[in-house]
Protein backbone atom coordinates (compact mmCIF):
# COMPACT_ATOMS: atom_id res chain seq x y z
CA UNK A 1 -15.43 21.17 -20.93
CA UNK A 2 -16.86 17.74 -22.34
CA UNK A 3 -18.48 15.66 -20.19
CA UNK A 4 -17.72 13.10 -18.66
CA UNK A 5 -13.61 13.87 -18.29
CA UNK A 6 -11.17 13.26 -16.33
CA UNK A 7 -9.50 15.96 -13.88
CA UNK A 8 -6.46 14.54 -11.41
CA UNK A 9 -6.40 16.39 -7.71
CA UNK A 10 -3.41 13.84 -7.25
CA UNK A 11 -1.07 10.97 -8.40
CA UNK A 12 -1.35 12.01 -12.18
CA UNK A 13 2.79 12.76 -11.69
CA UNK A 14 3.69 11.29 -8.62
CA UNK A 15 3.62 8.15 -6.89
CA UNK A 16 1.63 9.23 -3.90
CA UNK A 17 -1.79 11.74 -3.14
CA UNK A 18 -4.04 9.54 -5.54
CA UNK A 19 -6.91 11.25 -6.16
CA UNK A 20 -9.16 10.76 -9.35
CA UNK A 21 -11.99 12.80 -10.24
CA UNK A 22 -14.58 11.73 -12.95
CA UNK A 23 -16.69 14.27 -13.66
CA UNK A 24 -19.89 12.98 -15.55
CA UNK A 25 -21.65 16.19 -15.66
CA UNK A 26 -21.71 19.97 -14.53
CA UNK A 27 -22.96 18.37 -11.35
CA UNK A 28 -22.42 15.43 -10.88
CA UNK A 29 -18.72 13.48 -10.12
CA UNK A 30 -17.10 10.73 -8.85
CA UNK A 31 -13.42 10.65 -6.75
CA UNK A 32 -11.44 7.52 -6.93
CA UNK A 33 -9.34 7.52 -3.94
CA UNK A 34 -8.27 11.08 -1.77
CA UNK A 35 -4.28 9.67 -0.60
CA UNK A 36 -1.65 11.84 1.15
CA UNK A 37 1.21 13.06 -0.33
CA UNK A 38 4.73 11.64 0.90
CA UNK A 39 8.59 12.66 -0.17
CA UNK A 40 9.16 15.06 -3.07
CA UNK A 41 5.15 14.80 -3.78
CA UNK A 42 4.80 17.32 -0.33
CA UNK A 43 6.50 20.39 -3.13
CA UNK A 44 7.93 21.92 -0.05
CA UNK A 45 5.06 22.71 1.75
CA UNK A 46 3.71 21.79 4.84
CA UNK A 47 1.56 18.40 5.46
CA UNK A 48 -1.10 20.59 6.42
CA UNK A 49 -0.76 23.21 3.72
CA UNK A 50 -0.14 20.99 0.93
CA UNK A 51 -3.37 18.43 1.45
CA UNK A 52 -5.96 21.06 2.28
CA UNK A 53 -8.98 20.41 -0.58
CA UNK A 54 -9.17 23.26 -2.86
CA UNK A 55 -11.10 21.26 -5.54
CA UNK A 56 -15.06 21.34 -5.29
CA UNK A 57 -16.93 18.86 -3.78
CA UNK A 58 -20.83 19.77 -4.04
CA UNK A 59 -20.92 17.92 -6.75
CA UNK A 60 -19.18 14.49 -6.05
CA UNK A 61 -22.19 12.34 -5.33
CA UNK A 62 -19.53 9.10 -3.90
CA UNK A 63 -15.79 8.56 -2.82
CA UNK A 64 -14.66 5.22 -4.43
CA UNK A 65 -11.75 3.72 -2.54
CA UNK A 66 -9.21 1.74 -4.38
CA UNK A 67 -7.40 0.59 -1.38
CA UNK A 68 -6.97 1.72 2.44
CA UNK A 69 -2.64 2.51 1.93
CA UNK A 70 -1.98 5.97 3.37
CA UNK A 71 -1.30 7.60 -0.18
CA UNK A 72 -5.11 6.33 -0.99
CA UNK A 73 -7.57 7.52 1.34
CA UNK A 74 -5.61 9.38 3.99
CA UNK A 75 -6.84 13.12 3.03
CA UNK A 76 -10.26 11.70 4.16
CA UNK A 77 -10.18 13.88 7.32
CA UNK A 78 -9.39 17.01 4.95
CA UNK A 79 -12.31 15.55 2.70
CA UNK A 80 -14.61 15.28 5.51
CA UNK A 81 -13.75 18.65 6.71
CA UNK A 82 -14.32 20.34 3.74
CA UNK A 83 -17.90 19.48 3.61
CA UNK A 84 -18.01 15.65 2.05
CA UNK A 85 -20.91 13.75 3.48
CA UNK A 86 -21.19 11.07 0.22
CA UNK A 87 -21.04 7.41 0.56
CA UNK A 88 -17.37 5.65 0.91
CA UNK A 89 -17.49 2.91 -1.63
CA UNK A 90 -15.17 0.48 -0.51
CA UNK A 91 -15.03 -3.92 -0.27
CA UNK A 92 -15.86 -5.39 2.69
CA UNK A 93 -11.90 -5.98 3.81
CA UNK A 94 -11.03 -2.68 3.44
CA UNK A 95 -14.10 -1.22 5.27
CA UNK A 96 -12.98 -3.36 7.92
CA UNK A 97 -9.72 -1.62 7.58
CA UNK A 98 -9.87 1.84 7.14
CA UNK A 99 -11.30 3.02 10.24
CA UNK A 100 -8.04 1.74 11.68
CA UNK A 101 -5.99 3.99 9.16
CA UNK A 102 -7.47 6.66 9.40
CA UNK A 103 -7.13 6.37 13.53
CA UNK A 104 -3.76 6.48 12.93
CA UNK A 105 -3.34 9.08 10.50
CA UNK A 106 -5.87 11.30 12.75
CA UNK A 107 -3.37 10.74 16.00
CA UNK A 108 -0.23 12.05 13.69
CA UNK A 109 -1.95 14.79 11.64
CA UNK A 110 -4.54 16.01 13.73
CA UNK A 111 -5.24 15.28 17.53
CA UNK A 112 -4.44 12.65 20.06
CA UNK A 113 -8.01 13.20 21.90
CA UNK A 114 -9.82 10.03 21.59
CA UNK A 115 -13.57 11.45 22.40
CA UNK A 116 -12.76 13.70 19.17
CA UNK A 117 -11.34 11.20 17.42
CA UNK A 118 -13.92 8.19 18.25
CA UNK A 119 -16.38 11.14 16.97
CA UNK A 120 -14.82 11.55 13.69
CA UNK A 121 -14.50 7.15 12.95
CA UNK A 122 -18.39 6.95 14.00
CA UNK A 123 -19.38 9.37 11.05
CA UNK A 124 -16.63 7.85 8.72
CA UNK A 125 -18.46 4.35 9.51
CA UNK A 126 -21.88 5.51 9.02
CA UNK A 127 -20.76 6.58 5.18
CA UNK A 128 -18.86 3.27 4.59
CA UNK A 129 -20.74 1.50 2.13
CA UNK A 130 -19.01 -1.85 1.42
CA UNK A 131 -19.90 -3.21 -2.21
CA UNK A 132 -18.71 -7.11 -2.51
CA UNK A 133 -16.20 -7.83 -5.78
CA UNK A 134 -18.68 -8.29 -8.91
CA UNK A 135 -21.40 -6.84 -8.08
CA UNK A 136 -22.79 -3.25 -9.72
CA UNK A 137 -23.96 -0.58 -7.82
CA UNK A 138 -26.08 1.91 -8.96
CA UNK A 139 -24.72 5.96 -8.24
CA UNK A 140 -27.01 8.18 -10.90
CA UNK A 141 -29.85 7.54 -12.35
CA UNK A 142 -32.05 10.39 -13.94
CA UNK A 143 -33.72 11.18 -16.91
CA UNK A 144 -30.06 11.62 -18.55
CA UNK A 145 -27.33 9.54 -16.93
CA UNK A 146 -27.38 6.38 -16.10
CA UNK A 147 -23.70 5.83 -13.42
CA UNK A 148 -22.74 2.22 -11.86
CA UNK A 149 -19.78 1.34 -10.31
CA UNK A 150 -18.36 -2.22 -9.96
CA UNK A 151 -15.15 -3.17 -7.81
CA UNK A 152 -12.48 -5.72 -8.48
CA UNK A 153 -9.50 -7.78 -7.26
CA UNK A 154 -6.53 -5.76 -7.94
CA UNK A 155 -4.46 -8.36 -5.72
CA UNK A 156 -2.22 -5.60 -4.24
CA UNK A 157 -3.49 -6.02 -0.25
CA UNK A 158 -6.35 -7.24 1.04
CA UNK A 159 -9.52 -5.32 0.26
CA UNK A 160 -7.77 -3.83 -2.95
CA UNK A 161 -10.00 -3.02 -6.22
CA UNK A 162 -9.58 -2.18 -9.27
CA UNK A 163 -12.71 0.06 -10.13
CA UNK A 164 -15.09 0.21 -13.24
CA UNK A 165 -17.66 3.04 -13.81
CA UNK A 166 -19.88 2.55 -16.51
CA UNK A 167 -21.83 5.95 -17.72
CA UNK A 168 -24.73 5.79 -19.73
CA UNK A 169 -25.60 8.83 -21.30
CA UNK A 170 -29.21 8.87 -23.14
CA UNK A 171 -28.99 12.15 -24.51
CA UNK A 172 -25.60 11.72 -26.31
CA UNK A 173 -26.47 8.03 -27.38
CA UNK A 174 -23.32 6.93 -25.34
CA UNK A 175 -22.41 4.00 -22.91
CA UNK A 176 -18.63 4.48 -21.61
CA UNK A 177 -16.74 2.40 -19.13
CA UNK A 178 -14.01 4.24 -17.16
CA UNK A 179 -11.66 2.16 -15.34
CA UNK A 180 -9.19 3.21 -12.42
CA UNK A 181 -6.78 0.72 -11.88
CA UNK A 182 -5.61 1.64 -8.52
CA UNK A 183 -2.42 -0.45 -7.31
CA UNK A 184 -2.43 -3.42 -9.13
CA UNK A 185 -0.59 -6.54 -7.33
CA UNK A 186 1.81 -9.17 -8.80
CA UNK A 187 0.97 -12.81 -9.64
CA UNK A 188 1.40 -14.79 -7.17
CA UNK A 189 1.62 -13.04 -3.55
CA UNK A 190 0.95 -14.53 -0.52
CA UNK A 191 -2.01 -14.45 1.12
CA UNK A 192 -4.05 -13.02 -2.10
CA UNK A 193 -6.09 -14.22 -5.33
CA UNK A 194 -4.12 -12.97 -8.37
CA UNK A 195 -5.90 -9.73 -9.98
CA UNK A 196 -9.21 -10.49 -11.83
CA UNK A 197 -8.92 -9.82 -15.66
CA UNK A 198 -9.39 -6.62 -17.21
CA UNK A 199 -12.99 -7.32 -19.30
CA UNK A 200 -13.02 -3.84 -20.87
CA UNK A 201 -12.30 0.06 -20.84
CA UNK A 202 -12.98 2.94 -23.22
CA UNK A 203 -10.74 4.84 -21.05
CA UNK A 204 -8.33 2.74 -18.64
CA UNK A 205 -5.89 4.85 -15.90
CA UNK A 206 -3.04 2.67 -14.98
CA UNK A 207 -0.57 3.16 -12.30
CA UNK A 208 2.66 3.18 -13.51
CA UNK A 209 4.98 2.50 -10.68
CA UNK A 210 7.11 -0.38 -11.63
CA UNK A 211 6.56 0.88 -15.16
CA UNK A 212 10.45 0.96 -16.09
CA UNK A 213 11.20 -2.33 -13.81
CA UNK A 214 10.84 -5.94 -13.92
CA UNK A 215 11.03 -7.74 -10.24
CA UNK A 216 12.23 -10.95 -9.17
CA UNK A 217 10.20 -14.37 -9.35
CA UNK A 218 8.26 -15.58 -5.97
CA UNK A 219 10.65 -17.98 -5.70
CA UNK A 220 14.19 -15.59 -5.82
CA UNK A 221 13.06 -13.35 -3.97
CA UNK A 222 11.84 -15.91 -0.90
CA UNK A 223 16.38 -16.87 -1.30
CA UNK A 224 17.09 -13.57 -1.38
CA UNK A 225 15.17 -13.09 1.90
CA UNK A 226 16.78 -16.42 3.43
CA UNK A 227 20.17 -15.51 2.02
CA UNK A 228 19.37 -11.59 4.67
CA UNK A 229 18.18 -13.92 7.72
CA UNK A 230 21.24 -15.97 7.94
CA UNK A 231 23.92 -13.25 7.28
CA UNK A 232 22.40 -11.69 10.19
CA UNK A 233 22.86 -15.46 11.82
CA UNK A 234 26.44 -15.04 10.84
CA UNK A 235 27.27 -11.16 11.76
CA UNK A 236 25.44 -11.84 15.15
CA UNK A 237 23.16 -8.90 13.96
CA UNK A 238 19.14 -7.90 13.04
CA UNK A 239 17.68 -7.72 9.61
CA UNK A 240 15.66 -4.44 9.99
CA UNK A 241 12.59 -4.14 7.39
CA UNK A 242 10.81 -0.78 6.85
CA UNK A 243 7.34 -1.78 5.90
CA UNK A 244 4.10 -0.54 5.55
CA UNK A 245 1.96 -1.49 8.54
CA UNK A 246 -0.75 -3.12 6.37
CA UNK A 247 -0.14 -5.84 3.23
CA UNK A 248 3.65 -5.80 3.30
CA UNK A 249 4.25 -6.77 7.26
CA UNK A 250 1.38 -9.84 6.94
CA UNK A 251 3.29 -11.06 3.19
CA UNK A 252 6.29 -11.09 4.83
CA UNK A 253 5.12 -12.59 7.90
CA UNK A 254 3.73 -15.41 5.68
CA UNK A 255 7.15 -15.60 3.99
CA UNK A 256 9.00 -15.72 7.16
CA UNK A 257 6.95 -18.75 8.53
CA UNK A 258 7.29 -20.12 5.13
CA UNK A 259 11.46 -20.17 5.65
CA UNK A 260 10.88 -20.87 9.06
CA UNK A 261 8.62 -24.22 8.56
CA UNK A 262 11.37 -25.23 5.80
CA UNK A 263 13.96 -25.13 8.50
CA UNK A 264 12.06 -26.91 11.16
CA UNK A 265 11.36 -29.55 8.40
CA UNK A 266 14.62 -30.12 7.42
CA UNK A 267 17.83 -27.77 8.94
CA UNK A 268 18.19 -27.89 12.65
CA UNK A 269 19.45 -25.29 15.04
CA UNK A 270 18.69 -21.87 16.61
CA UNK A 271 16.08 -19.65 15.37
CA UNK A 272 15.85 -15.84 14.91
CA UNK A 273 13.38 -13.89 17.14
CA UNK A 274 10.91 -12.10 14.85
CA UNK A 275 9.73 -8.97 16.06
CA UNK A 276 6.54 -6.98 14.87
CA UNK A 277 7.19 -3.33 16.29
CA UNK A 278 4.12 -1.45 15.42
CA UNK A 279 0.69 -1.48 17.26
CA UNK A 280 -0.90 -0.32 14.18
CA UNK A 281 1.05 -3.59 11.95
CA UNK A 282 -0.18 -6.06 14.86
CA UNK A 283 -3.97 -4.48 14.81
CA UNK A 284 -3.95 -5.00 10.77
CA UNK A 285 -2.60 -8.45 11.25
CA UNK A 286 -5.64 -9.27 13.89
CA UNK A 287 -8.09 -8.38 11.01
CA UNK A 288 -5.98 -10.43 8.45
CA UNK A 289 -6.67 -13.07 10.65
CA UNK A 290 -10.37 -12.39 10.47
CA UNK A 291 -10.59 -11.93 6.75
CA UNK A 292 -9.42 -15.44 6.24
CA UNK A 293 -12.59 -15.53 3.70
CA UNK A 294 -11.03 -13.32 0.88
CA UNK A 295 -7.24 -15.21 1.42
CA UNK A 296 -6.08 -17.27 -1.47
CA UNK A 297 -6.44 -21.06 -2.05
CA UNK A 298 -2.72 -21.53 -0.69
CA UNK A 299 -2.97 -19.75 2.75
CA UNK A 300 -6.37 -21.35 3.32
CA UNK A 301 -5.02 -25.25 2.56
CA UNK A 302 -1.83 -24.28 5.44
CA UNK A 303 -4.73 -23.74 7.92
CA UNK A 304 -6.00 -26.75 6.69
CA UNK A 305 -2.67 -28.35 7.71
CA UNK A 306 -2.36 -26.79 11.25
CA UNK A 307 -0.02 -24.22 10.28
CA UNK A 308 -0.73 -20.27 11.06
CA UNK A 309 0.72 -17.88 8.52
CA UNK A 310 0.20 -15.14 10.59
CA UNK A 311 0.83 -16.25 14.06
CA UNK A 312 3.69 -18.55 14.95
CA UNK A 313 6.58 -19.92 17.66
CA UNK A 314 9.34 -16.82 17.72
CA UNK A 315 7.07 -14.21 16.75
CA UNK A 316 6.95 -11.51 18.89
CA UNK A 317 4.54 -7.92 18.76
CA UNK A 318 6.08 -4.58 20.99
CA UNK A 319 3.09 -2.58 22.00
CA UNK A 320 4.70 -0.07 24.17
CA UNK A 321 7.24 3.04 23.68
CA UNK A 322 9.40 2.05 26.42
CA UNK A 323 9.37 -1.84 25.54
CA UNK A 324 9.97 -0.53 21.93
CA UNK A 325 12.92 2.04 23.17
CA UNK A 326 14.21 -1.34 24.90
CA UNK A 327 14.19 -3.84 22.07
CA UNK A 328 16.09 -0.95 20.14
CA UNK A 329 18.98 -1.08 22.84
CA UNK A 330 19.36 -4.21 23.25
CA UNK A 331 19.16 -5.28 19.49
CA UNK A 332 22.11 -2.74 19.53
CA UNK A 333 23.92 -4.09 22.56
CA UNK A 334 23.37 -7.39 22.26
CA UNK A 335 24.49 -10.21 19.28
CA UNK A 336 20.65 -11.38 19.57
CA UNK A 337 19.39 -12.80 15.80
CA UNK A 338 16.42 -11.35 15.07
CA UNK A 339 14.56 -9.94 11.98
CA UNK A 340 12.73 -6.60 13.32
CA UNK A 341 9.55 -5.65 10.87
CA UNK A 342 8.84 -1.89 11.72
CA UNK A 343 6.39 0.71 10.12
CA UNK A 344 6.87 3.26 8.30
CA UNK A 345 7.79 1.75 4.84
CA UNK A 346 9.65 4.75 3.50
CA UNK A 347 11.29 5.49 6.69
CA UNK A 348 9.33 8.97 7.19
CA UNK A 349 8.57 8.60 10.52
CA UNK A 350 7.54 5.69 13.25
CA UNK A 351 9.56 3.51 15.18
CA UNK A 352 11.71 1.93 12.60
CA UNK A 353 13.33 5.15 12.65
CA UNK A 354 15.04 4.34 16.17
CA UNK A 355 15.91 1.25 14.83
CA UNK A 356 17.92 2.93 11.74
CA UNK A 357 19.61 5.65 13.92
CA UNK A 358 20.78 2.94 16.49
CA UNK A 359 21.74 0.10 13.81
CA UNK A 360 22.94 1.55 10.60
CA UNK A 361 26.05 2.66 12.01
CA UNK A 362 26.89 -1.28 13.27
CA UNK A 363 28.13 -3.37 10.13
CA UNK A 364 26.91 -6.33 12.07
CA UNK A 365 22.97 -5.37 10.71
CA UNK A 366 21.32 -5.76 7.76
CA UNK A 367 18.41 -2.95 6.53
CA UNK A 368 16.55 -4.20 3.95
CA UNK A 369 13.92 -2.67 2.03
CA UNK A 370 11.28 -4.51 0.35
CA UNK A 371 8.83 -2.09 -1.32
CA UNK A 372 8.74 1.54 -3.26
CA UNK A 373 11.29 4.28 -1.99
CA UNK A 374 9.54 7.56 -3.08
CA UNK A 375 12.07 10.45 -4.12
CA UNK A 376 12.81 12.45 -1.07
CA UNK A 377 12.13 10.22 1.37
CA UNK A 378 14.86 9.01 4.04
CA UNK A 379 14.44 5.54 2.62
CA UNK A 380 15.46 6.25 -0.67
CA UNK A 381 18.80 7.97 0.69
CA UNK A 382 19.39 4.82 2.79
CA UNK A 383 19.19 3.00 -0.68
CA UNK A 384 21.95 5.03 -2.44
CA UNK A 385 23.89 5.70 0.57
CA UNK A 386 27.29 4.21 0.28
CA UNK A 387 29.10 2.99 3.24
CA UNK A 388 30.88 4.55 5.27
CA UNK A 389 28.67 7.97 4.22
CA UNK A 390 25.95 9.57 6.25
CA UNK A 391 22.03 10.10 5.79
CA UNK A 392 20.21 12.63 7.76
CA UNK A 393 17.26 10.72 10.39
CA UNK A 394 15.20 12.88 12.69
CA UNK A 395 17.76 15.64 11.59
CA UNK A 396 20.21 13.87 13.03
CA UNK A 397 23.35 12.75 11.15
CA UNK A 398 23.81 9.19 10.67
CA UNK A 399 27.36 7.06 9.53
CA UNK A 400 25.60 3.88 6.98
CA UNK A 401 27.78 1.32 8.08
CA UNK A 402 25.17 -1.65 7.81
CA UNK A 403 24.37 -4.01 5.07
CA UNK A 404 22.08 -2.28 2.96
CA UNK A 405 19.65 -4.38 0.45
CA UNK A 406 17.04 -3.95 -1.48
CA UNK A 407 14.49 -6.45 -2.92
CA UNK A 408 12.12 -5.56 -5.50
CA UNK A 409 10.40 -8.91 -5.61
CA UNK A 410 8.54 -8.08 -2.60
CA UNK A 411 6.86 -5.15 -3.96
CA UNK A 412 2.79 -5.59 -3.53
CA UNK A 413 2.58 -3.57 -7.40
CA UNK A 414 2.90 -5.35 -10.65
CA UNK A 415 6.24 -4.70 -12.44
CA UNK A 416 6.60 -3.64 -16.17
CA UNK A 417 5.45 -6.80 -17.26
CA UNK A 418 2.02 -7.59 -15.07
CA UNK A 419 0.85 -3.95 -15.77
CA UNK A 420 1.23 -5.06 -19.99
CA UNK A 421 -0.11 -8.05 -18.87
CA UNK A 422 -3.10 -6.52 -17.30
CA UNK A 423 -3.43 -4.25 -20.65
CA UNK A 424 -3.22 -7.18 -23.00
CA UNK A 425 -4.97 -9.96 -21.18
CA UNK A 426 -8.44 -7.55 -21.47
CA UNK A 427 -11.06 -8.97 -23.50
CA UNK A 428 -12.00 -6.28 -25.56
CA UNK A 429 -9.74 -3.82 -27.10
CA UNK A 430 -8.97 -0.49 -24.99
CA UNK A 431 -9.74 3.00 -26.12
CA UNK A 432 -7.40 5.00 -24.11
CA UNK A 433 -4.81 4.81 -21.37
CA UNK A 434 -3.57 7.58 -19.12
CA UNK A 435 -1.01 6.69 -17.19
CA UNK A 436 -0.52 7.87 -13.96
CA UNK A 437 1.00 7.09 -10.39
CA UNK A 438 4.84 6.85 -10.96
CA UNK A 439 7.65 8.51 -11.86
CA UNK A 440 8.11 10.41 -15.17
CA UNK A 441 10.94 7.28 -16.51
CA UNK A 442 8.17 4.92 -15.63
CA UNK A 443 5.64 6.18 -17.09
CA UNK A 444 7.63 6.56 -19.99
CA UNK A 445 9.21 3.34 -20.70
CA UNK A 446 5.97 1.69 -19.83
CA UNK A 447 4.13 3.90 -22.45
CA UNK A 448 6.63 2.79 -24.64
CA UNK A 449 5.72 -0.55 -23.91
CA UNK A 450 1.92 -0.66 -24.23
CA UNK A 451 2.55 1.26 -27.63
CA UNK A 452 4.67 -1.41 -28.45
C-alpha cells in the first residue's frame, strides 16, 4: 500500500455510515467521522450486526468529527467499545452537542440505564477536544511526519466543518493536504454563516448528495412553505414535518417565525399552533439558543430587534409520551391548525411515526418533507406513494390519503450547483476528487459536472 491513502469504512456508496480513514503510515491514521447506517445502507442486517467495527483501530491516533447528525458520529459507542481511547476533534458547537446525540442514540441502541449511560458521556467528554474554526492543530510529529488538522465552516448545522489535514512527509520530500468535505450547506440558510472557501486540496472528498439536483431559492421555498401552512388553514388540518431533531427543526423554526412575523405585520387573523414533539429537538434548540455566538449576521440583528427566532407566541414543545399520544388524537379528532415538527427525519422511527399512522389516511393533512429520503426508508415510500395506496409504518398498513409534498429547498446540503461552486471557487487548483456520500446517479451526474 502507499502511504498516506485513503480507505472508506463507510459513506464511499451510500448516503449514510460516513466514515473516512486516512491512513498516513503503517501506524499511524486518522477517521473522519464514524456515522450509522440508515435505509438500504443497513444491507439487510441487523443495526447491531451491521455497525460492529471490524476495521483496526490501534493505529488511529484521533477521530475528526465533521458534524454531530446521526449518520456522522453515531457508531461512537461501537468505536469506543472496540478499544478507541483517541481524542474527538470536534468545534466548540458541536462538542456542546454531541453528548446529547449520542444520549439518545445510547437509549435506542443500547440501554435505557442512566448510571451506565451517564458513565459512558463522562469518558466521551473527557476525549472531546474542541478545536475553534481556523486554527491548526498539531496530531504527529516525529522524525518523519509532520500531521495537522484544521476545521472549517461547512454551513450545513451548527458546529459543522469541513476538515483539512495537511501531511508533511520529510522522508519522501512531500507536503499533501487532504480535505474531507463532510456535509456541505447551501448559501444562505438561516441561522448560519455561508461555508468558508475551499483554499486548497491535493486530494478533496466531496459528498455528493444533491449531486444530480438543483433546489429551490431561499426565497421559493419560504412560499412554498406558506403556500403548506394555509392549505392546512383551509382543510382544517396539520402540516406534519419529519425532521431531524438537530439543524432542520431550529431552520424551520426560524422560517416559521419568519412567516409568522410577516403576518402579524401585515395579514390579520388566527394563527396555527406550532408544535415541537421531540425532547431531543427542544434540548438541541436550548443549546441553539446558547450558541448565539457562531449564528449568522441576520439572526443576530432580529435579536437586536426584540424578536426570538427560536422561541416565540404559538410555539409549543410535548415532553411526555402520554401528552405526545394526546396531541396525536386530538390533531386527528379535532379541525385544530397546527404545523407539528417531529423527529425522525426519514420517518424510521420516533414519534412522528404516530403522527403518520393517525394522519395520512385524513385528506384534511398535509406531510411534508423537507430534507434527504434515503432509499429504503419509510419516508421515501411516503414520497412516491400515490393516493389512495398504502405504505407499511410500524408494520402496520397504512391508506396515503393526505397531501403529500416535498421541498428540496430546505435541504441543509448544497445542491449540484454549491458543491461545483465549492470545487471552483478554491484558490488553488485541485489534484483529485473522490466523490462519495450519495447515490450512484449523483455521484455520477455531478462527476460529470466537475469534469465539465
Amino acid at each position: 500500500m502507499e502511504y498516506p491513502s485513503i480507505v472508506h469504512h463507510g459513506g464511499a456508496d451510500g448516503v449514510t455510515g460516513s466514515c473516512h480513514r486516512l491512513q498516513i503510515s503503517p501506524d499511524h491514521a486518522i477517521l473522519i467521522d464514524c456515522g450509522l447506517f440508515q435505509g438500504e445502507d443497513l444491507k439487510g442486517q441487523s443495526s447491531f450486526e451491521r455497525h460492529q467495527i471490524e476495521f483496526p483501530i490501534d493505529d488511529v491516533i484521533a477521530l475528526v468529527v465533521t458534524h454531530v447528525h446521526i449518520d456522522h458520529i453515531g457508531r461512537l459507542p461501537y468505536l469506543k467499545a472496540a478499544g478507541f481511547k483517541g481524542p474527538i476533534i470536534c468545534t466548540p458547537p458541536s462538542a456542546r452537542l454531541l453528548p446529547l446525540v449520542i444520549e439518545d442514540a445510547l437509549k435506542i441502541g443500547f440501554t435505557r440505564d442512566r448510571r451506565l449511560i451517564g458513565r459512558f458521556l463522562d469518558t466521551v467528554q473527557m476525549h472531546l477536544d474542541p478545536s475553534p474554526y481556523g486554527a491548526w492543530k498539531s496530531l504527529l510529529n516525529d522524525e518523519r511526519y509532520k500531521v495537522k488538522v484544521r476545521l472549517q465552516n461547512a454551513g450545513h448545522i451548527l458546529g459543522s466543518a469541513y476538515v483539512e489535514i495537511d501531511v508533511e512527509d520529510e522522508r519522501a520530500s512531500l507536503d499533501n493536504r487532504y480535505v474531507f468535505s463532510g456535509d456541505l450547506g447551501p448559501p444562505d440558510t438561516p441561522l448560519l454563516p455561508d461555508p468558508t472557501p475551499l483554499e486548497r486540496a491535493d486530494v478533496l472528498v466531496l459528498e455528493s448528495t444533491y449531486g444530480d439536483r438543483r433546489h429551490e431559492g431561499r426565497r421559493t421555498r419560504r412560499a412554498q412553505l406558506k403556500e403548506m401552512i394555509y392549505r392546512a388553514q383551509r382543510e382544517g388540518g396539520s402540516v406534519v414535518i419529519p425532521a431531524f431533531s438537530i439543524g432542520r427543526t431550529q431552520e424551520l423554526l426560524y422560517e416559521i417565525e419568519t412567516l409568522l412575523h410577516e403576518r402579524q405585520e401585515g395579514e390579520k387573523g388566527e394563527r396555527p399552533l406550532i408544535i415541537v414533539d421531540s425532547p431531543l429537538a427542544a434540548r438541541f434548540t436550548e443549546v441553539y439558543r446558547d450558541l448565539k455566538p457562531w449564528w449568522d449576521t441576520e439572526a443576530k440583528a432580529r435579536l437586536d430587534q426584540g424578536r426570538h427566532p427560536l422561541s416565540f407566541d404559538g410555539l409549543v414543545t410535548v415532553d411526555s409520551h402520554d401528552d405526545h399520544l394526546a396531541m396525536v388524537e386530538h390533531l386527528a379528532t379535532t379541525n385544530t391548525w397546527a404545523i407539528v415538527i417531529a423527529a425522525s427525519g426519514m420517518a424510521t422511527g420516533g414519534r412522528v411515526v404516530n403522527y403518520l399512522k393517525r394522519l395520512l389516511p385524513d385528506p384534511r393533512h398535509t406531510v411534508l418533507f423537507v430534507g434527504y429520503q434515503a432509499e429504503g426508508t419509510p419516508g421515501r415510500q411516503i414520497q412516491r406513494a400515490k393516493s389512495g395506496s398504502e405504505v407499511v409504518l410500524d408494520r402496520e398498513s397504512v391508506l396515503v390519503s393526505a397531501y403529500v409534498k416535498s421541498i428540496s429547498g430546505f435541504s441543509a446540503h448544497a445542491d449540484q450547483q454549491g458543491l461545483v461552486q465549492f470545487v471552483c471557487g478554491a484558490e488553488n487548483r485541485i489534484g483529485q476528487i473522490r466523490l462519495v456520500h450519495g447515490s450512484s446517479a449523483a455521484q455520477e451526474s455531478l462527476r460529470k459536472h466537475l469534469k465539465r
